[in-house]
N, C-alpha and C. Protein backbone atom coordinates (compact mmCIF):
# COMPACT_ATOMS: atom_id res chain seq x y z
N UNK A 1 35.14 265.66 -15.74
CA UNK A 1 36.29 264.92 -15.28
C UNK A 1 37.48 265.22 -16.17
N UNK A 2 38.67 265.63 -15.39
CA UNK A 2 40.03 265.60 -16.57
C UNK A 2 40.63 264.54 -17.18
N UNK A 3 41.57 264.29 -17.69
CA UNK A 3 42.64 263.32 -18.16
C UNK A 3 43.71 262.95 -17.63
N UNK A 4 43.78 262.13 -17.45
CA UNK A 4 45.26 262.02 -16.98
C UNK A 4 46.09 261.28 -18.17
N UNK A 5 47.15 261.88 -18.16
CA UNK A 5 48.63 261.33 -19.26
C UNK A 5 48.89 260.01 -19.08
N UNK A 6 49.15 259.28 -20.01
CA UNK A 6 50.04 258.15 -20.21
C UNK A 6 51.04 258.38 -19.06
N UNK A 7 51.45 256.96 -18.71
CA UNK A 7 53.17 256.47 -17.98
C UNK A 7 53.74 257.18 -18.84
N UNK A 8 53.51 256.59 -20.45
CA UNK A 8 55.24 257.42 -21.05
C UNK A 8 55.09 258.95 -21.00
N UNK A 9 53.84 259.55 -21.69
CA UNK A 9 53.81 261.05 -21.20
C UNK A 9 54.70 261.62 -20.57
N UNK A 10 53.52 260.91 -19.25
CA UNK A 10 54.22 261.24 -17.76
C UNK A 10 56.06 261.39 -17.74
N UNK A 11 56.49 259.96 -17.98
CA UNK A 11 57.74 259.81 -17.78
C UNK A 11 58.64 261.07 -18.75
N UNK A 12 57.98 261.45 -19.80
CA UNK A 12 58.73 261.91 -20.73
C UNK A 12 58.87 263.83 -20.05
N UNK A 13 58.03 263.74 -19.62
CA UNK A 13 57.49 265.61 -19.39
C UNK A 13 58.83 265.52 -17.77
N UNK A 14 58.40 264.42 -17.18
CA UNK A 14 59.83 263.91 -15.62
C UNK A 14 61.42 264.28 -16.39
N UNK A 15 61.37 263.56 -17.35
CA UNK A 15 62.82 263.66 -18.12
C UNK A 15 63.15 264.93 -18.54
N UNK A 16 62.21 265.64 -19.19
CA UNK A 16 62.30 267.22 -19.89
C UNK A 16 62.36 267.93 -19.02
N UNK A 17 61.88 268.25 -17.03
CA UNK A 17 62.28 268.87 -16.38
C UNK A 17 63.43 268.89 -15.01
N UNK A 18 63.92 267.95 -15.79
CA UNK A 18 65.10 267.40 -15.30
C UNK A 18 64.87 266.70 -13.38
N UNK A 19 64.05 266.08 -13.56
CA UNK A 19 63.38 265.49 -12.60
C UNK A 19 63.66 263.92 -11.68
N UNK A 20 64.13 263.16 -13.25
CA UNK A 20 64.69 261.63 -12.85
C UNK A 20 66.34 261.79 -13.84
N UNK A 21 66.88 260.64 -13.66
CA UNK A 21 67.59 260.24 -13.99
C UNK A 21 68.16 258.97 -13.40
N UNK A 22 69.12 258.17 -14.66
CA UNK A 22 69.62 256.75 -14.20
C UNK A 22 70.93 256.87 -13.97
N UNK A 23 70.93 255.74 -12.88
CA UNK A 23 72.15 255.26 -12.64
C UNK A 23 72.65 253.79 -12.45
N UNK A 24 74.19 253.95 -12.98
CA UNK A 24 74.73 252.20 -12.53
C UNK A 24 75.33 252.28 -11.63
N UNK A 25 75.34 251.12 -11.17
CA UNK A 25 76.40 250.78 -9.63
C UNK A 25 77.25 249.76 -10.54
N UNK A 26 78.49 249.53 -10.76
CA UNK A 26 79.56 249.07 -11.38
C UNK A 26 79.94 247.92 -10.27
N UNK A 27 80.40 247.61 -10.63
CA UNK A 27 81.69 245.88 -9.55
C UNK A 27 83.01 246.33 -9.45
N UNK A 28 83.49 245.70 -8.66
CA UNK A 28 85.22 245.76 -8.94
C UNK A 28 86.07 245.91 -10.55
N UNK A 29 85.46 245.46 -11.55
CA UNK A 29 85.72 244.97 -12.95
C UNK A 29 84.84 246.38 -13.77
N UNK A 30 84.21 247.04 -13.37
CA UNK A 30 83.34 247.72 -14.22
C UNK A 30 82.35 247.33 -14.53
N UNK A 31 81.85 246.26 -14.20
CA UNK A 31 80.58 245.81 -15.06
C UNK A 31 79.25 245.84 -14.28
N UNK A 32 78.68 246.36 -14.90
CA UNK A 32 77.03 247.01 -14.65
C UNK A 32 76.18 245.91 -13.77
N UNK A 33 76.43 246.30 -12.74
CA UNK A 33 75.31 245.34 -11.75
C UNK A 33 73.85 245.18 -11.23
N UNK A 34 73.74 246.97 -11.42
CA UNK A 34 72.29 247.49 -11.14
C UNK A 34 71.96 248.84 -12.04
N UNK A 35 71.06 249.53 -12.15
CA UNK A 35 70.64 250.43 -12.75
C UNK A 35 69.30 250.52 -11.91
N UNK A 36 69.42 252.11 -11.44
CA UNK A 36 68.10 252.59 -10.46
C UNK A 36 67.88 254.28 -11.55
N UNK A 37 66.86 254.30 -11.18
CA UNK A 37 66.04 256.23 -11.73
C UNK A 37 66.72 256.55 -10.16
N UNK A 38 67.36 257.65 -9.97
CA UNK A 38 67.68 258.94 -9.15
C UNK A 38 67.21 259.92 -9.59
N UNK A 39 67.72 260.73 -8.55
CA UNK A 39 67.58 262.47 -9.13
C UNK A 39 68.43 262.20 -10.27
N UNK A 40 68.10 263.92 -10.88
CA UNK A 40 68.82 264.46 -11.95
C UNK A 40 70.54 265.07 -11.75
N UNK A 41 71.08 264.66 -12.02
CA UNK A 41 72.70 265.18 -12.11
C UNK A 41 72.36 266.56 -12.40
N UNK A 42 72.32 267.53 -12.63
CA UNK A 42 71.76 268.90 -12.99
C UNK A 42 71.00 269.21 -11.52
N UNK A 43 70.75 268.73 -10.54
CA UNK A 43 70.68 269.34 -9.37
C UNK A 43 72.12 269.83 -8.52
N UNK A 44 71.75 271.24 -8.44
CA UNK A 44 72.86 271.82 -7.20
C UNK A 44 73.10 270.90 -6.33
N UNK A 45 72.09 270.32 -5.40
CA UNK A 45 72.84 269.91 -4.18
C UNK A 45 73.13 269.45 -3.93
N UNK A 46 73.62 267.63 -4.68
CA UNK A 46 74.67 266.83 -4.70
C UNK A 46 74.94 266.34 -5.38
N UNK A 47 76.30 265.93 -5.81
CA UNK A 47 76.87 265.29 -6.95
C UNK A 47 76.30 263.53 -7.14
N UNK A 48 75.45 263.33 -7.64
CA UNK A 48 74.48 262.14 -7.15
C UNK A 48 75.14 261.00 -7.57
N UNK A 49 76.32 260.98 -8.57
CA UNK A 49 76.71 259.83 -8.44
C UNK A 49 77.32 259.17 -7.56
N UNK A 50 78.35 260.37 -6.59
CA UNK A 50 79.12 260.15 -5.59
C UNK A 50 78.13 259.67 -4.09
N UNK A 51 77.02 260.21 -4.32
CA UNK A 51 75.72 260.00 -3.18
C UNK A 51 75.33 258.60 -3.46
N UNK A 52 74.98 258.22 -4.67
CA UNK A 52 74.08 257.21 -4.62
C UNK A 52 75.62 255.44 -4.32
N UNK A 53 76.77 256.07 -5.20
CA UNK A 53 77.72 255.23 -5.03
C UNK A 53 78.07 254.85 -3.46
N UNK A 54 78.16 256.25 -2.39
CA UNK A 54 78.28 255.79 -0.93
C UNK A 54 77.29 254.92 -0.31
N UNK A 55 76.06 255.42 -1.02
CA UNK A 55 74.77 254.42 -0.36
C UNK A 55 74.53 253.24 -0.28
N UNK A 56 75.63 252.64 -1.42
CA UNK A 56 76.01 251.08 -2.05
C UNK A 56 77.28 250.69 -1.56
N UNK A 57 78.30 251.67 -1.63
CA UNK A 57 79.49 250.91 -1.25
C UNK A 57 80.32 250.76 -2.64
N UNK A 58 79.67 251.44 -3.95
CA UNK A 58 80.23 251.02 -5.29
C UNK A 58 80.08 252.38 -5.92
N UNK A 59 81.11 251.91 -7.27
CA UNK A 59 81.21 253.14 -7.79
C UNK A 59 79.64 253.50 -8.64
N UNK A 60 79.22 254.48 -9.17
CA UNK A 60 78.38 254.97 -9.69
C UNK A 60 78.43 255.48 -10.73
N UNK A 61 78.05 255.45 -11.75
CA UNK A 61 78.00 256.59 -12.79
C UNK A 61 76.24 256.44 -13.73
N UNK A 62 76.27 258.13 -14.14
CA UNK A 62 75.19 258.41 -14.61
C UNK A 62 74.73 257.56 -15.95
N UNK A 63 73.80 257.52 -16.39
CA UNK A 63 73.51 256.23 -17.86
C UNK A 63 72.57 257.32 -18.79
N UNK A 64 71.93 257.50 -19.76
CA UNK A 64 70.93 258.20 -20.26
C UNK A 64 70.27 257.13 -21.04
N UNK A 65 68.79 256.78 -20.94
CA UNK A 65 67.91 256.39 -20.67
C UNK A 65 67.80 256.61 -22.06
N UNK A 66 67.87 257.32 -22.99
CA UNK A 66 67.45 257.82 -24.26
C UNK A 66 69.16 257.50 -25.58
N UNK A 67 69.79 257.32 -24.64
CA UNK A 67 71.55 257.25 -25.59
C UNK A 67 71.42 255.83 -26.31
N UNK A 68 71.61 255.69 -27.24
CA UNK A 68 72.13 254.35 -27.96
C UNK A 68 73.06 254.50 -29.02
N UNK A 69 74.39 254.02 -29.15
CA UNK A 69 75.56 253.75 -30.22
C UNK A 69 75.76 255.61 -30.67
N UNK A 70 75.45 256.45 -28.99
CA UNK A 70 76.24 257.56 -28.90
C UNK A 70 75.50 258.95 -29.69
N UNK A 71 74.10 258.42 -30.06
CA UNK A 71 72.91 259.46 -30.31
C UNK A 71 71.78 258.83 -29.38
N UNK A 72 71.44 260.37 -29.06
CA UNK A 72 70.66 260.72 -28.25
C UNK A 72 69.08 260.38 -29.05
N UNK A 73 68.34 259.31 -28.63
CA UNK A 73 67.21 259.19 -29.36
C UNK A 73 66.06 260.33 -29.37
N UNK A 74 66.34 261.59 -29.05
CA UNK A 74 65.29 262.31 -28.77
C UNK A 74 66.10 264.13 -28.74
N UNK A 75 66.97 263.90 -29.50
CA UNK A 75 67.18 265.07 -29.99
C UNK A 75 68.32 265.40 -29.04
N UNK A 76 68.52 264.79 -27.81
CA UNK A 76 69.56 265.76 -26.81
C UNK A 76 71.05 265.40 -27.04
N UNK A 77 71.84 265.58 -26.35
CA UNK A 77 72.86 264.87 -25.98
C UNK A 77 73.19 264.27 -25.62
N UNK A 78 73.87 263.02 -26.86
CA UNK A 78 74.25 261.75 -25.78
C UNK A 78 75.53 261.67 -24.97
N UNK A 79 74.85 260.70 -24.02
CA UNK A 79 75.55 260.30 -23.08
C UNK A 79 76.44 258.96 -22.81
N UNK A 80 77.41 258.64 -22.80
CA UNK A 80 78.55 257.72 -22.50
C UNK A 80 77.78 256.59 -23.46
N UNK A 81 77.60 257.14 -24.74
CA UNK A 81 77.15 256.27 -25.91
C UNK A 81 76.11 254.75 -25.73
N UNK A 82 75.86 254.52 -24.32
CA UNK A 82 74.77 254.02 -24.35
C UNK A 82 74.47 253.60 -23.05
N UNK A 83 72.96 253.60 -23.62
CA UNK A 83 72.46 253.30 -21.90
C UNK A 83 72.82 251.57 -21.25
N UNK A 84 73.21 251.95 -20.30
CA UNK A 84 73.22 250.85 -19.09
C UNK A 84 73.12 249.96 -19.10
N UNK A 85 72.92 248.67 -19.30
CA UNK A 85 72.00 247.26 -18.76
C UNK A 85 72.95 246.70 -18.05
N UNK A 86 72.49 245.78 -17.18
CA UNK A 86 73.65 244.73 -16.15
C UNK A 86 73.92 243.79 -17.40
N UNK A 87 75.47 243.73 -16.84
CA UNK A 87 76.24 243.09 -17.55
C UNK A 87 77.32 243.61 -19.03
N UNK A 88 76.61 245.03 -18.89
CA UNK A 88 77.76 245.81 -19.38
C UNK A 88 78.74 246.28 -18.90
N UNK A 89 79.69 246.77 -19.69
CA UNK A 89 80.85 247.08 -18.98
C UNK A 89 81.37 248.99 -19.43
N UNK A 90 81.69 249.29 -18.15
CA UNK A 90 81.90 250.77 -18.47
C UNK A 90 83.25 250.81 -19.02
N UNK A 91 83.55 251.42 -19.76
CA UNK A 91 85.20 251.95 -19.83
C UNK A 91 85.24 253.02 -19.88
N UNK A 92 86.11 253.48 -18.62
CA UNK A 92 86.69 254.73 -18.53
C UNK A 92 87.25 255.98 -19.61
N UNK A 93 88.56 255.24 -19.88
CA UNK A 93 88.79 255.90 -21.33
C UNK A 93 87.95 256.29 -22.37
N UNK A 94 87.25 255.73 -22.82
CA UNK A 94 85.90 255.85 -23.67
C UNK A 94 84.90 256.77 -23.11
N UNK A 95 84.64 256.60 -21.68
CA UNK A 95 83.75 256.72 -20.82
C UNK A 95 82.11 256.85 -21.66
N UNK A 96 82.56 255.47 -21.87
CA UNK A 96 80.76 254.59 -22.42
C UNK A 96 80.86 253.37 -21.76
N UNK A 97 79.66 253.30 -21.88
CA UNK A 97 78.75 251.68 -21.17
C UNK A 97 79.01 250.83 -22.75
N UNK A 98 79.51 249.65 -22.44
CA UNK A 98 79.61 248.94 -23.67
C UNK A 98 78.56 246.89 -23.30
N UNK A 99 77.90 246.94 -24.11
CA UNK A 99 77.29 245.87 -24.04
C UNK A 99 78.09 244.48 -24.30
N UNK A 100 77.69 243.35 -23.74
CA UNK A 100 78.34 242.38 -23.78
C UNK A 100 78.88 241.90 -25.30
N UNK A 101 80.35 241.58 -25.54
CA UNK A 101 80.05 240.62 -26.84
C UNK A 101 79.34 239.79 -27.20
N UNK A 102 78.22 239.57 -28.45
CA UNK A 102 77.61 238.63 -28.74
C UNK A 102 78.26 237.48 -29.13
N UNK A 103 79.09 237.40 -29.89
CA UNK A 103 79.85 236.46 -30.75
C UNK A 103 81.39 236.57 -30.75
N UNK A 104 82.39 235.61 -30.66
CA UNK A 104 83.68 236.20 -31.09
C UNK A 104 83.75 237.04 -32.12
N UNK A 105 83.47 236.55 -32.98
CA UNK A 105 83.91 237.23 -34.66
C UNK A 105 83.54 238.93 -34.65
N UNK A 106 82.71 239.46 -33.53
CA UNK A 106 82.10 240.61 -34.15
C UNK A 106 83.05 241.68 -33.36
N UNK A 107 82.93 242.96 -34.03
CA UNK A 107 84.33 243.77 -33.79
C UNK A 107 83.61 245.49 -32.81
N UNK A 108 84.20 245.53 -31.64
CA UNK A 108 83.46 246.85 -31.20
C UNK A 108 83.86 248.43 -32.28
N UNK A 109 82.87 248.58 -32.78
CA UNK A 109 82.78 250.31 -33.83
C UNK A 109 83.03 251.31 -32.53
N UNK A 110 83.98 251.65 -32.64
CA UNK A 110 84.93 252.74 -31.55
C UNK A 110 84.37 254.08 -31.58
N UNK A 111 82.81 254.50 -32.62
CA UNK A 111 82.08 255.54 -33.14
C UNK A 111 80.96 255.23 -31.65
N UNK A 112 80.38 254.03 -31.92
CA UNK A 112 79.27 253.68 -31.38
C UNK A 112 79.46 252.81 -30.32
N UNK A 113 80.40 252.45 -29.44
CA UNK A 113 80.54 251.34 -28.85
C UNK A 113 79.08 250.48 -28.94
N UNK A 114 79.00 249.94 -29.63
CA UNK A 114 78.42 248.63 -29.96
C UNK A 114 79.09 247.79 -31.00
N UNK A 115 78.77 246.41 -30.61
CA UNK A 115 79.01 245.33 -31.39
C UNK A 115 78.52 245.16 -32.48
N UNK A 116 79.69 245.12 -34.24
CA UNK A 116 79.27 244.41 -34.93
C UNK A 116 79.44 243.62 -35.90
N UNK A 117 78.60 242.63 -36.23
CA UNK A 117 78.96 241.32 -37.47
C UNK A 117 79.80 241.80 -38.35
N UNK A 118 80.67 240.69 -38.78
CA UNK A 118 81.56 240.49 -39.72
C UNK A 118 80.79 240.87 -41.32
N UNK A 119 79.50 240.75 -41.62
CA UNK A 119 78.97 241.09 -42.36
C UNK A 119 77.30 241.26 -42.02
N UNK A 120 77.35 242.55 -42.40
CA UNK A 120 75.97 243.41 -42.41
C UNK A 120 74.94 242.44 -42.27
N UNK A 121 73.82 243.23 -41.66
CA UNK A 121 72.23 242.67 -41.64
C UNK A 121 71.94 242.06 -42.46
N UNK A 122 70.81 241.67 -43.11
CA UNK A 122 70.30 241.78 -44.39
C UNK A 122 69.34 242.74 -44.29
N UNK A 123 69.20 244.07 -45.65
CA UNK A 123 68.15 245.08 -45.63
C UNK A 123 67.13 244.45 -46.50
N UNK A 124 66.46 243.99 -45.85
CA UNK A 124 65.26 243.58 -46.20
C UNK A 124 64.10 242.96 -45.41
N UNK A 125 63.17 242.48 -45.90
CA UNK A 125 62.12 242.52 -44.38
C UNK A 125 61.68 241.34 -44.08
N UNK A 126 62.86 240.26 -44.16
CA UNK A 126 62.99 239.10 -43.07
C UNK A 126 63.33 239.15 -41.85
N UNK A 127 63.23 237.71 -41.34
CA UNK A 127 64.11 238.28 -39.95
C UNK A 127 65.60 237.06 -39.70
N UNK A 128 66.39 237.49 -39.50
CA UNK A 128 67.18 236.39 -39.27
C UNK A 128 67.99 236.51 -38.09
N UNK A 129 68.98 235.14 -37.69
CA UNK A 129 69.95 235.16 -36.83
C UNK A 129 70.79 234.54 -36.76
N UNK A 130 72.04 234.61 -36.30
CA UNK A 130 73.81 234.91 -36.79
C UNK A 130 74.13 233.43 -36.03
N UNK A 131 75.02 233.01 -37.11
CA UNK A 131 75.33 232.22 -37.20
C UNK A 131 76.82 232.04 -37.17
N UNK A 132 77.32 231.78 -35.96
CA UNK A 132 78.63 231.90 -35.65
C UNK A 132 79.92 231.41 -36.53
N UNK A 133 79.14 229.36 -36.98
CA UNK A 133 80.00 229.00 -37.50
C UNK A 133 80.22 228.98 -38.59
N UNK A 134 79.33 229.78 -39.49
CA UNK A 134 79.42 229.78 -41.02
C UNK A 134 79.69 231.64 -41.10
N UNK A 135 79.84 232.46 -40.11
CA UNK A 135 79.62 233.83 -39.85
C UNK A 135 79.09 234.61 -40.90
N UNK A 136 77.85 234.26 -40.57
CA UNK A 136 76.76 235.06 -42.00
C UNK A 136 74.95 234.72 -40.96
N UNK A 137 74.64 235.42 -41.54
CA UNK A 137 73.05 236.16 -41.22
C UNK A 137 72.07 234.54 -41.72
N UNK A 138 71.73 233.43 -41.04
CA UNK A 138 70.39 232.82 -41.46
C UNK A 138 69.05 233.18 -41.62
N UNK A 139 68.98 233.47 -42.52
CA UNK A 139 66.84 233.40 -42.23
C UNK A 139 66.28 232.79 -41.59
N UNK A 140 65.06 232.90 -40.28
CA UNK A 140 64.19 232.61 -39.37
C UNK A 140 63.07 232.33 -40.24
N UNK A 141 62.33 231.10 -40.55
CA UNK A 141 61.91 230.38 -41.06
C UNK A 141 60.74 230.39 -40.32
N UNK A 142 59.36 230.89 -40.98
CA UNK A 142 57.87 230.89 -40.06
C UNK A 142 57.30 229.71 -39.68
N UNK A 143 56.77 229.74 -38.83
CA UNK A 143 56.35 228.30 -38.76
C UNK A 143 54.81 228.40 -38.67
């Protein structure tokens, strides 16, 4: 009897022959409403954002599945500095997907479009979470 590959395998060997790819359907405002796997943009025979956008009625654009804060987690090229989720917002100019603000205080890095704190993590191997009104990092306390 043979083997069969893992989902991620699988998924990963789909990605390397340019097989799937993601997309968003945007709103009136830009902001990320859906995200579906399509074909690959790298196919000749249609420009798939413009295909999958008529099929909806909305605009479209491509996402990479592997992009975060504008590196490519897997060696390639990133793409519009990060992948997708609903409720992000595309900007054109930039032409990146930018994730929601978490907090007022925190400032978008124009490198990475992502959001961040007024002051750093803590490097060390707690875990904590931000605290708006004192704007500093609490420790998560085990229970």
């Amino acid at each position: 009897m043979g083997t069969f590959p893992s989902l991620n395998l699988l998924i990963q060997e789909l990605i390397q022959v340019n097989i799937m790819a993601h997309y968003a359907f945007l709103d009136k405002n830009n902001i990320v409403i859906l995200v579906i796997v399509g074909n690959d943009e790298n196919s000749d025979v249609y420009d798939w954002e413009i295909y999958y956008g008529s099929k909806k009625g909305l605009k479209c654009k491509r996402t990479s599945y592997n992009t975060q804060g504008g590196t490519h987690l897997l060696g390639g090229t990133p793409f519009r500095k990060n992948y997708a989720g609903v409720g992000y917002t595309y900007d054109e100019q930039r032409d990146a997907f930018i994730p929601p603000k978490p907090f007022n205080s925190w400032t978008l890095n124009e490198e990475t479009c992502l959001w961040e704190s007024p002051t750093p993590y803590p490097n060390d191997d707690k875990f904590y979470t931000w605290d708006e009104d004192s704007l500093s990092w609490v420790e998560l306390q085990s229970m």
